[in-house]
PDB file of N, CA and C in Angstrom:
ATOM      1  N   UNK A   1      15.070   6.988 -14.409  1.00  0.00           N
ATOM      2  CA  UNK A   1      14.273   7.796 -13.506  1.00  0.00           C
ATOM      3  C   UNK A   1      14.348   7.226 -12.090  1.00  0.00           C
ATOM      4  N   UNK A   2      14.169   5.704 -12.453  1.00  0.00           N
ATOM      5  CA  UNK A   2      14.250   5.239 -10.481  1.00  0.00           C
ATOM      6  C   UNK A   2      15.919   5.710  -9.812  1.00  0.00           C
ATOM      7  N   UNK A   3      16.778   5.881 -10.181  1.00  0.00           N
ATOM      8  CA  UNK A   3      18.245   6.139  -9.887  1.00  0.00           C
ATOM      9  C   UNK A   3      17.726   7.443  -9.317  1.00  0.00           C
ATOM     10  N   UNK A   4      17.204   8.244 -10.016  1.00  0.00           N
ATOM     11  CA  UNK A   4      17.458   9.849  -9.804  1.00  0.00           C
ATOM     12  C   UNK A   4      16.452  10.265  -9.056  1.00  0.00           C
ATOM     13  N   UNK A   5      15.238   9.737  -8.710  1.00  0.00           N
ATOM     14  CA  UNK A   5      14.321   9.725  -7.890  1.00  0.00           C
ATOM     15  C   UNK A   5      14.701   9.165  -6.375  1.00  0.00           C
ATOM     16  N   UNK A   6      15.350   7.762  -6.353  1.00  0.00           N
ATOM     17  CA  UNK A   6      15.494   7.285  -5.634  1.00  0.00           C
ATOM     18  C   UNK A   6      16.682   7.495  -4.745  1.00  0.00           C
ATOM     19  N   UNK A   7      17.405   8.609  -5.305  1.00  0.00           N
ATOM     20  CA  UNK A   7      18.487   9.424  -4.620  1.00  0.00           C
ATOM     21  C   UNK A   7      17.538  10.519  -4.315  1.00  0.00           C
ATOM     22  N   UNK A   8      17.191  11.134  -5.319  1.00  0.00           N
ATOM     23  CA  UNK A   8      16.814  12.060  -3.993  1.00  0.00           C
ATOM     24  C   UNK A   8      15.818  11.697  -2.863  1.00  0.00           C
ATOM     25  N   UNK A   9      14.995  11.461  -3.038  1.00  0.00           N
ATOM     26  CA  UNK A   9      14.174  10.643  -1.849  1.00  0.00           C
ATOM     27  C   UNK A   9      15.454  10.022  -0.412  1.00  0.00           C
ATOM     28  N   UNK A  10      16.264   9.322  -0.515  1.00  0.00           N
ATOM     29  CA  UNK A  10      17.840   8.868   0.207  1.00  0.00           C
ATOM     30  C   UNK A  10      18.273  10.469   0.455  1.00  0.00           C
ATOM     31  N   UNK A  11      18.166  11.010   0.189  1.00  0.00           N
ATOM     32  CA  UNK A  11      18.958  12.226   0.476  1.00  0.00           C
ATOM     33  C   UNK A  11      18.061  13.295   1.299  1.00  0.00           C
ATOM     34  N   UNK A  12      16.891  13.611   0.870  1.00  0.00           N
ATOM     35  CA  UNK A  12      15.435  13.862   1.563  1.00  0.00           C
ATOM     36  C   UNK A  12      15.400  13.215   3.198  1.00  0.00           C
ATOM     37  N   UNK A  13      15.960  12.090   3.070  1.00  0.00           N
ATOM     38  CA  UNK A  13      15.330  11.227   4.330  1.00  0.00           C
ATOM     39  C   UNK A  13      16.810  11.346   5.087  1.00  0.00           C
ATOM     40  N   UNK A  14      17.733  11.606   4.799  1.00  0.00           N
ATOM     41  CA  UNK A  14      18.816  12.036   5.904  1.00  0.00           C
ATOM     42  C   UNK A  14      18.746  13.513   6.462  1.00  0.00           C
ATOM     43  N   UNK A  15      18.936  14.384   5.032  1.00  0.00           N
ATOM     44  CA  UNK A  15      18.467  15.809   5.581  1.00  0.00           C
ATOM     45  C   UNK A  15      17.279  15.694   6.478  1.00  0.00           C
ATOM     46  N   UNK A  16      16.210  15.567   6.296  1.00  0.00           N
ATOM     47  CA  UNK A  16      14.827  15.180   7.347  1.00  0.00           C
ATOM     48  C   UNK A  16      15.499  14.751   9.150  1.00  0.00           C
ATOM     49  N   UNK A  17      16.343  13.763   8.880  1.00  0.00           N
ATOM     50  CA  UNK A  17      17.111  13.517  10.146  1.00  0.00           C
ATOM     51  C   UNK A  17      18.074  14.818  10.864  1.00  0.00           C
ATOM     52  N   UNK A  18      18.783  14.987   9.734  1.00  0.00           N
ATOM     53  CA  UNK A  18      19.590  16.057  10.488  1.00  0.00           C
ATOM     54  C   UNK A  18      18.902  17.467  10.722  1.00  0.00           C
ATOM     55  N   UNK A  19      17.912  17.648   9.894  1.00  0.00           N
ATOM     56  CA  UNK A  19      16.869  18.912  10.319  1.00  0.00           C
ATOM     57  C   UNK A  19      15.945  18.443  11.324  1.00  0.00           C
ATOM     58  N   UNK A  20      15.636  17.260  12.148  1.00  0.00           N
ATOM     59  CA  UNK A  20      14.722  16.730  13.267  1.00  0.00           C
ATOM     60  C   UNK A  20      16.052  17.144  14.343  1.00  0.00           C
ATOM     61  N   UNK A  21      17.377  16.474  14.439  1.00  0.00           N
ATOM     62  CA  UNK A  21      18.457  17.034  15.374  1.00  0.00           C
ATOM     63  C   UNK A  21      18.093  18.641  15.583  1.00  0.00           C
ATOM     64  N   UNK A  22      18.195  19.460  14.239  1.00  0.00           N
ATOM     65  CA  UNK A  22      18.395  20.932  15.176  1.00  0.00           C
ATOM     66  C   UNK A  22      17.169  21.174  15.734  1.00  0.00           C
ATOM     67  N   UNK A  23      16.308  21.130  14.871  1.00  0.00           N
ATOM     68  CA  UNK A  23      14.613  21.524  15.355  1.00  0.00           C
ATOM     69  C   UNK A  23      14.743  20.830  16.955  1.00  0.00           C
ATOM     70  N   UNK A  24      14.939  19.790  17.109  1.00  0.00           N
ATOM     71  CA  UNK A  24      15.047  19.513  18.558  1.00  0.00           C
ATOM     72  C   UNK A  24      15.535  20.398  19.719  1.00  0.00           C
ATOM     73  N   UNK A  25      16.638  21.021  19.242  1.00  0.00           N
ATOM     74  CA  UNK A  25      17.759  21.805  20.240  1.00  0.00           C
ATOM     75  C   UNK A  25      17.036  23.455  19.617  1.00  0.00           C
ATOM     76  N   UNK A  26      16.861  24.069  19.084  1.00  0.00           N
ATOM     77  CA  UNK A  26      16.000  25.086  18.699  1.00  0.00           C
ATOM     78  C   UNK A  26      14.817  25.425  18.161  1.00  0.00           C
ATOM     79  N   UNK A  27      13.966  24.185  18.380  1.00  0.00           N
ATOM     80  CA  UNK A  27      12.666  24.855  17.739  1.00  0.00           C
ATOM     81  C   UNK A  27      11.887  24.928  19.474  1.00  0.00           C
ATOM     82  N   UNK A  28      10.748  25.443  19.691  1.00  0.00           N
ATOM     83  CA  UNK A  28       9.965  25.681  20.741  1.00  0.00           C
ATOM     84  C   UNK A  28       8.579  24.678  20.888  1.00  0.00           C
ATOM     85  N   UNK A  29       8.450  23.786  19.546  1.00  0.00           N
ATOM     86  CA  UNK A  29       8.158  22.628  19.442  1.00  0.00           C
ATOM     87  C   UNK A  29       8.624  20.910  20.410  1.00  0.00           C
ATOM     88  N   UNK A  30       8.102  20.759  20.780  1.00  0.00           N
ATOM     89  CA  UNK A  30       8.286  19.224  21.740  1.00  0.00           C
ATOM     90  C   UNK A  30       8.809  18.149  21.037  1.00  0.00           C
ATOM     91  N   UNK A  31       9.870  17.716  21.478  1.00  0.00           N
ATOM     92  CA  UNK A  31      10.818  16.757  20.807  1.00  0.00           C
ATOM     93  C   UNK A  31       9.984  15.493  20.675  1.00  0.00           C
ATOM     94  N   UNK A  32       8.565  15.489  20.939  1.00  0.00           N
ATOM     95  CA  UNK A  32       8.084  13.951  20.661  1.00  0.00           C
ATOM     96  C   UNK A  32       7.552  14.427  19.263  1.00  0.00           C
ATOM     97  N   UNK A  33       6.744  15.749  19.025  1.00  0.00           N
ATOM     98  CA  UNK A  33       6.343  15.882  18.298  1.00  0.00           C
ATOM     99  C   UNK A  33       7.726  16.393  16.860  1.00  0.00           C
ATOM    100  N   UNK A  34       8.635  16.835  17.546  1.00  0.00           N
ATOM    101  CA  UNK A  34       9.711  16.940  15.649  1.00  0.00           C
ATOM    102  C   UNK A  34      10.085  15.813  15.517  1.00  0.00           C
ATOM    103  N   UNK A  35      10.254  14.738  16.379  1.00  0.00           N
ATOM    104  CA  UNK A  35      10.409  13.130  16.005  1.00  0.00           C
ATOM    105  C   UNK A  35       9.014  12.299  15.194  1.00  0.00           C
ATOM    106  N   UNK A  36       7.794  13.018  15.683  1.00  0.00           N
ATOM    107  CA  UNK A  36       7.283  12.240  15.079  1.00  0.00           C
ATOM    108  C   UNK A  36       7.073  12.637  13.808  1.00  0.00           C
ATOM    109  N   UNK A  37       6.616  13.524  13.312  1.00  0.00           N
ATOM    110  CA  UNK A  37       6.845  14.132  11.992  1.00  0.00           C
ATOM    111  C   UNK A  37       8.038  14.327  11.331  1.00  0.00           C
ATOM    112  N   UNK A  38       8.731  13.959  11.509  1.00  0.00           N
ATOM    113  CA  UNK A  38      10.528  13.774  11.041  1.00  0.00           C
ATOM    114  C   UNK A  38      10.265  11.909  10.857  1.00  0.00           C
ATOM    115  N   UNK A  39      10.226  11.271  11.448  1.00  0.00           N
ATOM    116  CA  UNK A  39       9.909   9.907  11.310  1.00  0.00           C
ATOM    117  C   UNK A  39       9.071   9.199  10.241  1.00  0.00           C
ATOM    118  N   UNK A  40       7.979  10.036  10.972  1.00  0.00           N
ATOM    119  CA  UNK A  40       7.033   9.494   9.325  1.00  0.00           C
ATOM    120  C   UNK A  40       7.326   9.908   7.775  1.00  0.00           C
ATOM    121  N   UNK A  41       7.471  11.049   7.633  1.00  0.00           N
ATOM    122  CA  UNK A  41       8.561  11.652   6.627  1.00  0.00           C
ATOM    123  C   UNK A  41       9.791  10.918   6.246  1.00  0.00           C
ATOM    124  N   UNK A  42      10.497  10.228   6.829  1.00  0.00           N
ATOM    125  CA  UNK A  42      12.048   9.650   6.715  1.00  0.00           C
ATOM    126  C   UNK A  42      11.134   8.172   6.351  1.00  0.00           C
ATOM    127  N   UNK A  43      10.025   7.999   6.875  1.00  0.00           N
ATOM    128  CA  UNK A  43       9.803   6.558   6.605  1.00  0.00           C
ATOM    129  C   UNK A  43       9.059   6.680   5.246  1.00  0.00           C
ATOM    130  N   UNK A  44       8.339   7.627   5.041  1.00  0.00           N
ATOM    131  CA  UNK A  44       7.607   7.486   3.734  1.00  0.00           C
ATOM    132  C   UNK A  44       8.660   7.678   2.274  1.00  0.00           C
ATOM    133  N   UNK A  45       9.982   8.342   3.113  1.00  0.00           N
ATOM    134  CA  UNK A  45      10.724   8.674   1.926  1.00  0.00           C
ATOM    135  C   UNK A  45      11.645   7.081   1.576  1.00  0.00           C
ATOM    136  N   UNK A  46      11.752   6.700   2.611  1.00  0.00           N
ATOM    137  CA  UNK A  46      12.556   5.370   2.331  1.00  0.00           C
ATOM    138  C   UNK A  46      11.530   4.467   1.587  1.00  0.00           C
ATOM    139  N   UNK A  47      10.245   4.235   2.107  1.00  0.00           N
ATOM    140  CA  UNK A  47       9.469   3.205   1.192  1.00  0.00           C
ATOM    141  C   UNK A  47       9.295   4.046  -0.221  1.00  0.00           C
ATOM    142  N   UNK A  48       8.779   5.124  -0.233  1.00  0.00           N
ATOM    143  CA  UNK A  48       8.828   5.578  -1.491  1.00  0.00           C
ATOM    144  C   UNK A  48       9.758   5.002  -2.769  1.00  0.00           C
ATOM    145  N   UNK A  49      11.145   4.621  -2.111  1.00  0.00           N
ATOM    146  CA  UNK A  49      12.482   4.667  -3.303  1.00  0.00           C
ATOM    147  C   UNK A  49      12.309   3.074  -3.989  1.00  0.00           C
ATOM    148  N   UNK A  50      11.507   2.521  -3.352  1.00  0.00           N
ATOM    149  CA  UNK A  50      10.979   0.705  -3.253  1.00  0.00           C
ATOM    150  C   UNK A  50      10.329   0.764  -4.278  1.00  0.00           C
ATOM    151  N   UNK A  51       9.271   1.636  -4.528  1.00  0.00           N
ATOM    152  CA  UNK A  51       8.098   1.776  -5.271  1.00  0.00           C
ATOM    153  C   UNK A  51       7.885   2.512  -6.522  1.00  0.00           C
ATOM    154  N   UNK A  52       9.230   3.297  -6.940  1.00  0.00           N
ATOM    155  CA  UNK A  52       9.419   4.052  -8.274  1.00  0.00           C
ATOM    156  C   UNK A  52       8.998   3.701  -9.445  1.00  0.00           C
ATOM    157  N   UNK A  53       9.171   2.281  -9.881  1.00  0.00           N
ATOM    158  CA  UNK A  53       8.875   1.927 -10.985  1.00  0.00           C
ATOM    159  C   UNK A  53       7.393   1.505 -10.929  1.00  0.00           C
ATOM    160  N   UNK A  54       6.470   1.432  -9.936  1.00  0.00           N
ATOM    161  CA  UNK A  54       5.008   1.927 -10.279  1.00  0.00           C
ATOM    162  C   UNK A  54       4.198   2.126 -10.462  1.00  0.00           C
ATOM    163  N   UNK A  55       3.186   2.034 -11.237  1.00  0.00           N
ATOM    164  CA  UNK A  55       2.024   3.291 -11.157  1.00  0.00           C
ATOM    165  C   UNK A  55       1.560   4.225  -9.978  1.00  0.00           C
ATOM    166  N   UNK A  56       1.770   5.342 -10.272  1.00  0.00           N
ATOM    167  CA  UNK A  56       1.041   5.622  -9.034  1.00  0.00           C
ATOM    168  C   UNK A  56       2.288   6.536  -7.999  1.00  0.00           C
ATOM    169  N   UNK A  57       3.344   6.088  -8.027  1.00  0.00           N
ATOM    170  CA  UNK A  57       4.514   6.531  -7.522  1.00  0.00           C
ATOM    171  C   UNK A  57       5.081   8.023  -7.286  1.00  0.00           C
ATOM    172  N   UNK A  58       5.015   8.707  -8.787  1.00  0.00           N
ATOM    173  CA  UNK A  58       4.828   9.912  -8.704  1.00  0.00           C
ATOM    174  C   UNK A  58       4.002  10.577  -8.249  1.00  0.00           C
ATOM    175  N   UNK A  59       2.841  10.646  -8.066  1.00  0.00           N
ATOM    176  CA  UNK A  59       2.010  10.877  -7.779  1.00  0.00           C
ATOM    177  C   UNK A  59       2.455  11.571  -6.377  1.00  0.00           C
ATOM    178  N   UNK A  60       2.468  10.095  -5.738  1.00  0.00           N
ATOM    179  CA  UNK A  60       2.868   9.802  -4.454  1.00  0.00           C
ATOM    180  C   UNK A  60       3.731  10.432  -3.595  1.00  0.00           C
ATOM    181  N   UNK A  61       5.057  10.810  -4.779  1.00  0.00           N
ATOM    182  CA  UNK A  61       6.113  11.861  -4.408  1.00  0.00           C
ATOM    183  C   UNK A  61       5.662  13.338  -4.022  1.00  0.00           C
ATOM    184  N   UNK A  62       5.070  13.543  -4.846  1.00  0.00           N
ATOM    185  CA  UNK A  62       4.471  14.861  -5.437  1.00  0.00           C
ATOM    186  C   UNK A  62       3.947  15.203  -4.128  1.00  0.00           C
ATOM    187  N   UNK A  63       2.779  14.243  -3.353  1.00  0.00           N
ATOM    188  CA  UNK A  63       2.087  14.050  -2.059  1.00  0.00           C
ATOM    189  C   UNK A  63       3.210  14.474  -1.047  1.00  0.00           C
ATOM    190  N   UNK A  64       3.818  13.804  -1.048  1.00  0.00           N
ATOM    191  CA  UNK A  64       4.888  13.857   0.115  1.00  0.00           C
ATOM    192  C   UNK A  64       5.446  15.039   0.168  1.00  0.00           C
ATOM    193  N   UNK A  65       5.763  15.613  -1.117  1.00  0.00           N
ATOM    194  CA  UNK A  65       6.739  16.858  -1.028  1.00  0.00           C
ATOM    195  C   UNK A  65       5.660  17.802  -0.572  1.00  0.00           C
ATOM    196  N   UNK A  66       4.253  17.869  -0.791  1.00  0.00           N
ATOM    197  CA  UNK A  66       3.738  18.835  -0.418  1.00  0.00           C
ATOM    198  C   UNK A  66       3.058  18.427   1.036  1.00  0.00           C
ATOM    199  N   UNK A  67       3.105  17.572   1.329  1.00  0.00           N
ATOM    200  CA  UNK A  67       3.309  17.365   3.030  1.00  0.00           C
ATOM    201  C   UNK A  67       4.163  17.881   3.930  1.00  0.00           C
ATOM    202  N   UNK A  68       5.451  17.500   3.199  1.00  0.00           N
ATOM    203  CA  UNK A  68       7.016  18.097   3.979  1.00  0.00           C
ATOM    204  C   UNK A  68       6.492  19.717   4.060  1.00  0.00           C
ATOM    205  N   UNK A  69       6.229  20.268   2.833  1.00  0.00           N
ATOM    206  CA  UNK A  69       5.738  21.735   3.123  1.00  0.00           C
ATOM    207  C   UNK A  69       4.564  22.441   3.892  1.00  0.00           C
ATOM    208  N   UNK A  70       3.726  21.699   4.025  1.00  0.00           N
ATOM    209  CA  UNK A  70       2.601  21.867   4.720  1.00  0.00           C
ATOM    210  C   UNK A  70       3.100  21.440   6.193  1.00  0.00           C
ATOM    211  N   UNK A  71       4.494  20.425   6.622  1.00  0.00           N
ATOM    212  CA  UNK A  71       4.852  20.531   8.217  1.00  0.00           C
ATOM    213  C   UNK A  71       5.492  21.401   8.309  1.00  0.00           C
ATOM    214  N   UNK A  72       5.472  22.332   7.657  1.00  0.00           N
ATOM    215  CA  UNK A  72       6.450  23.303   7.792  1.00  0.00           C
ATOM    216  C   UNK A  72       5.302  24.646   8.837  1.00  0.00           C
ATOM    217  N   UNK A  73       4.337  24.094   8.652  1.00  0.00           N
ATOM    218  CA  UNK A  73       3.367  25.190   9.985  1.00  0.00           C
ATOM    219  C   UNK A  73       3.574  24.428  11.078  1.00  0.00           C
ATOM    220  N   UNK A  74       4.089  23.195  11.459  1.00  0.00           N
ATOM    221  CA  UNK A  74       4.701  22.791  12.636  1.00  0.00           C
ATOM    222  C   UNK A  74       5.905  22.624  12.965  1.00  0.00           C
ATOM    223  N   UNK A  75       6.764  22.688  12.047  1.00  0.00           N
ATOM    224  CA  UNK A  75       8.560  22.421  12.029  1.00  0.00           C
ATOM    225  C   UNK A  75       9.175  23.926  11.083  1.00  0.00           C
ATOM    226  N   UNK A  76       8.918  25.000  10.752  1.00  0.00           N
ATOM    227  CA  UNK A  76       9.754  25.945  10.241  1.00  0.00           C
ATOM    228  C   UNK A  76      10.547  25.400   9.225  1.00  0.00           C
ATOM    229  N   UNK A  77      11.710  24.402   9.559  1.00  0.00           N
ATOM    230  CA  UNK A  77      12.627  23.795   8.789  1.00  0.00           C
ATOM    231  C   UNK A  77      11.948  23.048   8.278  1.00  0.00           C
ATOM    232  N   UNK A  78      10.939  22.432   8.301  1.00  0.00           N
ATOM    233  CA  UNK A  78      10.244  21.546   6.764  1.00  0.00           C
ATOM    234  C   UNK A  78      10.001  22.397   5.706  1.00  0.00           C
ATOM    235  N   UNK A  79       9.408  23.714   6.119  1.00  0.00           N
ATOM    236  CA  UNK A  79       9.469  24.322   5.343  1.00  0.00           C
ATOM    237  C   UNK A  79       9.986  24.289   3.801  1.00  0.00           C
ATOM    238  N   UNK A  80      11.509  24.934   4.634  1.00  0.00           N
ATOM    239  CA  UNK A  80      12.087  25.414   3.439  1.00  0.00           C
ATOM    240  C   UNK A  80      13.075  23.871   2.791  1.00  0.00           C
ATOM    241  N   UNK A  81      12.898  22.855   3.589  1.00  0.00           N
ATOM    242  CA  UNK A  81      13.407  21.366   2.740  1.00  0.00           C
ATOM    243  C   UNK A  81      12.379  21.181   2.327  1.00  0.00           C
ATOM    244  N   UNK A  82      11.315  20.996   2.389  1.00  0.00           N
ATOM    245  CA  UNK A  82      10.121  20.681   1.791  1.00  0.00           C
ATOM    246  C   UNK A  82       9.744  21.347   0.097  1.00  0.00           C
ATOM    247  N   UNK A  83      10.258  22.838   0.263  1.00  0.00           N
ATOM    248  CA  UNK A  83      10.335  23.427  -1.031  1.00  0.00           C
ATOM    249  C   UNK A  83      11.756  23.182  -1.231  1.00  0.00           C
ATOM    250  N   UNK A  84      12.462  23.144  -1.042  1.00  0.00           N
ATOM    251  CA  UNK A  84      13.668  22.341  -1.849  1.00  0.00           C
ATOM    252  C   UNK A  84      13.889  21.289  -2.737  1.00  0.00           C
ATOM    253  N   UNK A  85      13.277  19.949  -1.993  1.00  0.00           N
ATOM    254  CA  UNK A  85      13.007  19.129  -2.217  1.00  0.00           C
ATOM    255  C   UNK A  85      12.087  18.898  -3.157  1.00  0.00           C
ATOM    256  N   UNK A  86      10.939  19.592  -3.234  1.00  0.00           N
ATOM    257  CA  UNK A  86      10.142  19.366  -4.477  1.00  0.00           C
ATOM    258  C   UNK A  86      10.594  19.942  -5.789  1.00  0.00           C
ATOM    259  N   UNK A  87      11.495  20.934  -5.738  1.00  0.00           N
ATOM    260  CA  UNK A  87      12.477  21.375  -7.004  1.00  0.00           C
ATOM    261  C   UNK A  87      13.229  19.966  -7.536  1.00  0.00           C
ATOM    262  N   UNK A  88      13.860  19.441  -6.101  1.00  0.00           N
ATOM    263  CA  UNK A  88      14.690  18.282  -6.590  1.00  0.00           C
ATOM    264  C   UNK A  88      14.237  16.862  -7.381  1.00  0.00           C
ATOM    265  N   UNK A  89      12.565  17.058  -6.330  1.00  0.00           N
ATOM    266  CA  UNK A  89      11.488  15.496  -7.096  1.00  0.00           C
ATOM    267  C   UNK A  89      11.515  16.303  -8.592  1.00  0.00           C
ATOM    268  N   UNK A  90      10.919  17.485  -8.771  1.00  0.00           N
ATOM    269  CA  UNK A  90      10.728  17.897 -10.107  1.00  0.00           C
ATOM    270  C   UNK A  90      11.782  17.861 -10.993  1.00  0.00           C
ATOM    271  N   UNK A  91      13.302  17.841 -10.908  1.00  0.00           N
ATOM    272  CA  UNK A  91      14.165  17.423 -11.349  1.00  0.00           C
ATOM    273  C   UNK A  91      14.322  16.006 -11.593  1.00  0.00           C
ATOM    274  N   UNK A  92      14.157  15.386 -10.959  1.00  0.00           N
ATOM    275  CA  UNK A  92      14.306  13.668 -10.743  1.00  0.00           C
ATOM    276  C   UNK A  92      13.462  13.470 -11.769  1.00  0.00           C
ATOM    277  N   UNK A  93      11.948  13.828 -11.652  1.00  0.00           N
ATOM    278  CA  UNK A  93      11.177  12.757 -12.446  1.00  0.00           C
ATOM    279  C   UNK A  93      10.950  13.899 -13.776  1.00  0.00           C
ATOM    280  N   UNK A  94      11.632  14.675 -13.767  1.00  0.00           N
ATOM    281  CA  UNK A  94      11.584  15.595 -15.538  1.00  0.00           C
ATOM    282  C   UNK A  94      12.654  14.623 -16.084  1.00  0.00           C
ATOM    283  N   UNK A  95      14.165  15.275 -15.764  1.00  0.00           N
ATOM    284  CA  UNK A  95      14.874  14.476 -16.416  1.00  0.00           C
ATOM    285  C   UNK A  95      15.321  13.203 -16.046  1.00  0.00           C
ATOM    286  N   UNK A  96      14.860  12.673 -15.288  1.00  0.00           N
ATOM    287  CA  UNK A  96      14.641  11.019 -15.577  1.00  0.00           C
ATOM    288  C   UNK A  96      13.656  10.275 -16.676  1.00  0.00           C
ATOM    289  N   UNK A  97      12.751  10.779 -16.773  1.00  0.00           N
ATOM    290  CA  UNK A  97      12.268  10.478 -17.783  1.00  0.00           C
ATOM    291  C   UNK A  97      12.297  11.025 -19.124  1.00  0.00           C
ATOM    292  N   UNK A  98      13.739  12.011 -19.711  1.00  0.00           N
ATOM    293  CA  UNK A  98      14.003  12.151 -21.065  1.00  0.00           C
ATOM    294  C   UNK A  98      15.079  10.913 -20.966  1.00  0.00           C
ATOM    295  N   UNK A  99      15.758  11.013 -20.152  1.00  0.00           N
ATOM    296  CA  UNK A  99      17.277  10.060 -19.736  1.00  0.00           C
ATOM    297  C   UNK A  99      16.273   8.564 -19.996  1.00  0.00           C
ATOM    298  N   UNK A 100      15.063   8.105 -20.190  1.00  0.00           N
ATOM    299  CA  UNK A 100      14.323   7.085 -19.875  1.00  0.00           C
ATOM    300  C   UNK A 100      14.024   7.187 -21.380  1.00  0.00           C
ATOM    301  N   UNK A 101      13.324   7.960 -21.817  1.00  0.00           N
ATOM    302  CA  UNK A 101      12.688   8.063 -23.628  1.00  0.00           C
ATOM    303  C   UNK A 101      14.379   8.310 -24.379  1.00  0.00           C
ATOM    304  N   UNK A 102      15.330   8.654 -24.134  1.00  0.00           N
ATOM    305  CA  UNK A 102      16.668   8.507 -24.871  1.00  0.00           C
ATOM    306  C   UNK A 102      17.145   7.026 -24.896  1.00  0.00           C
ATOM    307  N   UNK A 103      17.001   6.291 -23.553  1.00  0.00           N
ATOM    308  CA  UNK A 103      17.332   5.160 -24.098  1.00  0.00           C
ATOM    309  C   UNK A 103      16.509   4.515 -24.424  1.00  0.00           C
ATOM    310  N   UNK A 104      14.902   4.508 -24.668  1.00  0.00           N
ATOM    311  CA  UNK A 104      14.088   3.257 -25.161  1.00  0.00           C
ATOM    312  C   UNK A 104      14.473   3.734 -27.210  1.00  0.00           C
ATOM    313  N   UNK A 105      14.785   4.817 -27.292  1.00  0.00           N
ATOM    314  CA  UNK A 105      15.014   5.423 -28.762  1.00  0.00           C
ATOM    315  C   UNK A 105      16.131   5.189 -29.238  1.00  0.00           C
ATOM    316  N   UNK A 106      16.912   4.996 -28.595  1.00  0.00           N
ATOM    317  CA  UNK A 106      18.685   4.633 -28.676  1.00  0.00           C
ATOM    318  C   UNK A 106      18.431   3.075 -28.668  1.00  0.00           C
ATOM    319  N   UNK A 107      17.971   2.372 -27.688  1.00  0.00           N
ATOM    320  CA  UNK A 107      17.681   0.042 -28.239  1.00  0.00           C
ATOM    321  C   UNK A 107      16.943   0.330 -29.415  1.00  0.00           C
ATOM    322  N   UNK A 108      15.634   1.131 -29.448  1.00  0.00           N
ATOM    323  CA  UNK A 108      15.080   0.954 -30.643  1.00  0.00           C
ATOM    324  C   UNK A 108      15.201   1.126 -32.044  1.00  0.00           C
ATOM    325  N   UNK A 109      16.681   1.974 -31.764  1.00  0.00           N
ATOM    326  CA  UNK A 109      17.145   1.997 -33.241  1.00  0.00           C
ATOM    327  C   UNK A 109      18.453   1.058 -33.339  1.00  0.00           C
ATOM    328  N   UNK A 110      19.053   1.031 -32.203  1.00  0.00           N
ATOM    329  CA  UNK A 110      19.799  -0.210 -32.525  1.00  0.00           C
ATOM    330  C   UNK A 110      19.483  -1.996 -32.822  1.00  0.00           C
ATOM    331  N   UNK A 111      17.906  -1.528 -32.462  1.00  0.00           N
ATOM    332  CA  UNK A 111      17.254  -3.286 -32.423  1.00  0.00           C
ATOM    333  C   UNK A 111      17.124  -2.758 -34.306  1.00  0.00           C
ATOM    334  N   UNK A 112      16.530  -1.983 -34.841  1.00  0.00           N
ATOM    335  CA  UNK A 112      16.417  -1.693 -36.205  1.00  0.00           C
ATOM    336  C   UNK A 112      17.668  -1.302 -37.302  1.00  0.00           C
ATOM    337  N   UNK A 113      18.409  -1.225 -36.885  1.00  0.00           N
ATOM    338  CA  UNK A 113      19.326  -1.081 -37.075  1.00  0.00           C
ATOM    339  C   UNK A 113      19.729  -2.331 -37.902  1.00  0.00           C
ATOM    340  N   UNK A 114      20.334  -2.982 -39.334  1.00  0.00           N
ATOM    341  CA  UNK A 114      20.946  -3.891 -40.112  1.00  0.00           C
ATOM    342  C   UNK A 114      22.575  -4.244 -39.252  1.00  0.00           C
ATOM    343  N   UNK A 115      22.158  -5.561 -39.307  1.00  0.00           N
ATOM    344  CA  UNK A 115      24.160  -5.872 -38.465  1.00  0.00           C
ATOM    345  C   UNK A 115      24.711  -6.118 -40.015  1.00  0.00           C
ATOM    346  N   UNK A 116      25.856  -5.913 -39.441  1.00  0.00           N
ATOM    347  CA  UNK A 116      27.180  -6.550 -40.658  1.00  0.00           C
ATOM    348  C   UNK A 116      27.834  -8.015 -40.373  1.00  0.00           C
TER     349      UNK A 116
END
């Protein structure tokens, strides 16, 4: 789950960059303000990928993605990365965690498992 979380979050936080570039040159918004909300966003997504394994983490994601969407009444383009992106967290931490219960079931039958 931290692999697949922690890519997308890395991938979240570049798109975030390259959607702060256009919003700059076409949004009607003030370039201090799509930097600063592009910033904090790129920064929460980078510490986020630190912190996967946890408690509390998901959670946390979950927060963020619906932040990114909620700047989307100040940035347009958070918007629709913001709902992107939470398809992608919801991907990450669904099947990361069967990919997570397959292998604790896969050692646990090989720890039970009789050697020759």
């Amino acid at each position: 789950m931290r692999t697949l979380c922690s890519s997308t979050l890395i991938g979240e936080a570049l798109l975030i960059l390259f959607a702060a570039l256009v919003a700059t040159q076409l949004s009607d918004v003030s370039p201090a303000t799509v930097w600063t909300v592009s910033g904090i966003a790129m920064v929460l997504c980078i510490a986020l990928c630190g912190m996967i394994n946890r408690p509390g983490a998901v959670p946390v994601g979950w927060a963020l993605q619906i932040g990114l969407i909620a700047s989307g009444f100040i940035l347009p383009t958070m918007f629709a990365l913001g709902v992107v992106f939470a398809g992608l967290w919801w991907c990450s931490v669904h099947y990361g965690r069967k990919v997570d219960e397959f292998k604790a079931a896969r050692a646990a039958a090989e720890a039970a498992a009789p050697t020759a």
